[in-house]
Protein backbone atom coordinates (compact mmCIF):
# COMPACT_ATOMS: atom_id res chain seq x y z
CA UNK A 1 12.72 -10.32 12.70
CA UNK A 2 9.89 -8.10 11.40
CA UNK A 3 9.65 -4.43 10.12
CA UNK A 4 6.64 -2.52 9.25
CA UNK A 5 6.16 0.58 7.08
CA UNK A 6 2.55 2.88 7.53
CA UNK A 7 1.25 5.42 4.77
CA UNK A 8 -1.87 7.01 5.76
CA UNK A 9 -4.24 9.57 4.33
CA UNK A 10 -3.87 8.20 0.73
CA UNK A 11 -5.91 9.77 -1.85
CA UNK A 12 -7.00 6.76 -3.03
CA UNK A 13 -9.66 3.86 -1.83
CA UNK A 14 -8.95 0.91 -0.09
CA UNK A 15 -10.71 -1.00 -2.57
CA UNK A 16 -8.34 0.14 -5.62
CA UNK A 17 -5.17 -0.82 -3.29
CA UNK A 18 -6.68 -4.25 -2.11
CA UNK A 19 -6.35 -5.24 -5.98
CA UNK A 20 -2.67 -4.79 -5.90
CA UNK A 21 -1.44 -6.29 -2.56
CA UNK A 22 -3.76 -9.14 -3.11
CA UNK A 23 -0.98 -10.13 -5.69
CA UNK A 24 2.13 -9.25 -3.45
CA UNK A 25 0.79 -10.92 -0.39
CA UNK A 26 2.98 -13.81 1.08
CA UNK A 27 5.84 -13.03 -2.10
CA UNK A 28 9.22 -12.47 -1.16
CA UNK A 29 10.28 -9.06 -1.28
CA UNK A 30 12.54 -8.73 -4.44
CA UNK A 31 9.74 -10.98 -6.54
CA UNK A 32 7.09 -8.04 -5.17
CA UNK A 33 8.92 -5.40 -6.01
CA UNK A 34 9.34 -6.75 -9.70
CA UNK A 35 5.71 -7.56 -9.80
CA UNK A 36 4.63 -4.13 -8.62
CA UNK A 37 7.19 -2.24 -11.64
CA UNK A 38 5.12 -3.96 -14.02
CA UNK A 39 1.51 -3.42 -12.89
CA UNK A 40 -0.36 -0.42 -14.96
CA UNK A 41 -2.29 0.47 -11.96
CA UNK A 42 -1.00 3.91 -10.18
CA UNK A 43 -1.80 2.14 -6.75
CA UNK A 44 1.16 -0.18 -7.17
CA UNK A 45 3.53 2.53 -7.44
CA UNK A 46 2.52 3.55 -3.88
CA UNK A 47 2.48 0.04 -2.69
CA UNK A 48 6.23 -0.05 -4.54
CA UNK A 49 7.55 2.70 -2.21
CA UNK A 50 6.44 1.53 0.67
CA UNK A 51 7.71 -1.78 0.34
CA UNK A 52 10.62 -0.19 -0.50
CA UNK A 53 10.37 1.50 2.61
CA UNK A 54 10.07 -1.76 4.65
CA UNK A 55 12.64 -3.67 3.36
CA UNK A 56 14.79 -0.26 4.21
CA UNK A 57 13.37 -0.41 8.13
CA UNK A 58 14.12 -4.16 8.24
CA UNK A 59 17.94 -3.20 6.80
CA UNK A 60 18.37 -0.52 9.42
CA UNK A 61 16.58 -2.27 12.51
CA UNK A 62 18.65 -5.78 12.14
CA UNK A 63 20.79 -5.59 9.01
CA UNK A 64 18.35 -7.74 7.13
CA UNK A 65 18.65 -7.79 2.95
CA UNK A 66 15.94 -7.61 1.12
CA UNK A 67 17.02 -10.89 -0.55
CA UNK A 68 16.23 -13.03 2.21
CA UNK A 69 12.90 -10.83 3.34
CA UNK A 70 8.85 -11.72 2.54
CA UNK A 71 6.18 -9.81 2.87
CA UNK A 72 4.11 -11.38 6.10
CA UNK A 73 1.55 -8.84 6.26
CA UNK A 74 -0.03 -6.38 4.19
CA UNK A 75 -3.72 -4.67 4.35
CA UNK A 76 -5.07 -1.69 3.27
CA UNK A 77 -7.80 -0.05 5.65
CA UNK A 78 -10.40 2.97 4.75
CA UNK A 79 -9.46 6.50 6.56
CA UNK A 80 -11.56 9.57 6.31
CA UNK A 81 -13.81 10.43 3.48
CA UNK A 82 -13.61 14.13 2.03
CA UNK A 83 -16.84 14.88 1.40
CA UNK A 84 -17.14 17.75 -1.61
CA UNK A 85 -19.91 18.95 -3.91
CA UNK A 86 -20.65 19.08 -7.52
CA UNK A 87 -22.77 21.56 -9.57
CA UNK A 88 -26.01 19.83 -11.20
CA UNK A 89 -28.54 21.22 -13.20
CA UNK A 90 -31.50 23.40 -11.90
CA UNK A 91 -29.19 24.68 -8.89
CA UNK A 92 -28.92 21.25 -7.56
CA UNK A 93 -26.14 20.00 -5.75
CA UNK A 94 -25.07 16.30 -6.20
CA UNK A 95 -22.83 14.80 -3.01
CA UNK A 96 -19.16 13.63 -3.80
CA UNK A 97 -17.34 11.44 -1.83
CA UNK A 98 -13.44 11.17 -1.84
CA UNK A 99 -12.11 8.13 -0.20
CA UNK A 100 -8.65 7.96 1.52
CA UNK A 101 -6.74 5.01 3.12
CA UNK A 102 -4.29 3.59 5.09
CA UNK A 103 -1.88 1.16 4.04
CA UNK A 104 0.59 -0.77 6.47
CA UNK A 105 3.35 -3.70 5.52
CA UNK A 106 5.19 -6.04 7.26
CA UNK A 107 7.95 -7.55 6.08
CA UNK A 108 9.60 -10.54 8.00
CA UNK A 109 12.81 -12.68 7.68
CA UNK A 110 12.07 -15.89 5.62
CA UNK A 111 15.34 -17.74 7.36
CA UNK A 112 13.13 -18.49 10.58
């Protein structure tokens, strides 16, 4: 049994999520989840709630506890980049790019 959770459009780069769920890749939910509270980055909160959010699709789809789940597959892709300007000197204008992603889990049953 598998169940997947999708955020996209986060204001954040793929690069700065990639750090986290490098760590929670392959780790059984709960051990994840207790991982992720401890992390000081801000990009494992949002990884937190949406593996949160899988382990809730996986209870709801087949009655699955998050006890006995693992996280099979997780990646975080690049989605469109904002691009803005700033205000240098000598009425120059200096490009600024703000990178958003996508991040998708899937969770599966370990008791295969």
């Amino acid at each position: 049994m598998e169940a997947k959770a999708r955020q996209t459009n986060i204001k954040m780069t793929a690069r700065k999520l990639r750090r986290v769920i490098n760590e929670v890749r392959g780790k059984a939910v709960n051990d994840a989840l207790d991982m992720l509270r401890f992390m000081p980055y801000f990009a494992a909160r949002v990884v937190e709630k949406n593996l949160k959010a899988a382990a809730a699709n996986a209870f709801e789809q087949a009655g699955v506890r998050a006890d006995s789940l693992k996280v099979s597959e997780i990646f975080a892709d690049e989605s469109v980049t904002y691009k803005r300007g700033k205000p240098r000197a000598q009425g120059r204008i200096y490009k600024r790019l703000k990178r958003t992603s996508h991040l998708t889990i899937k969770v599966s049953d370990t008791a295969k």
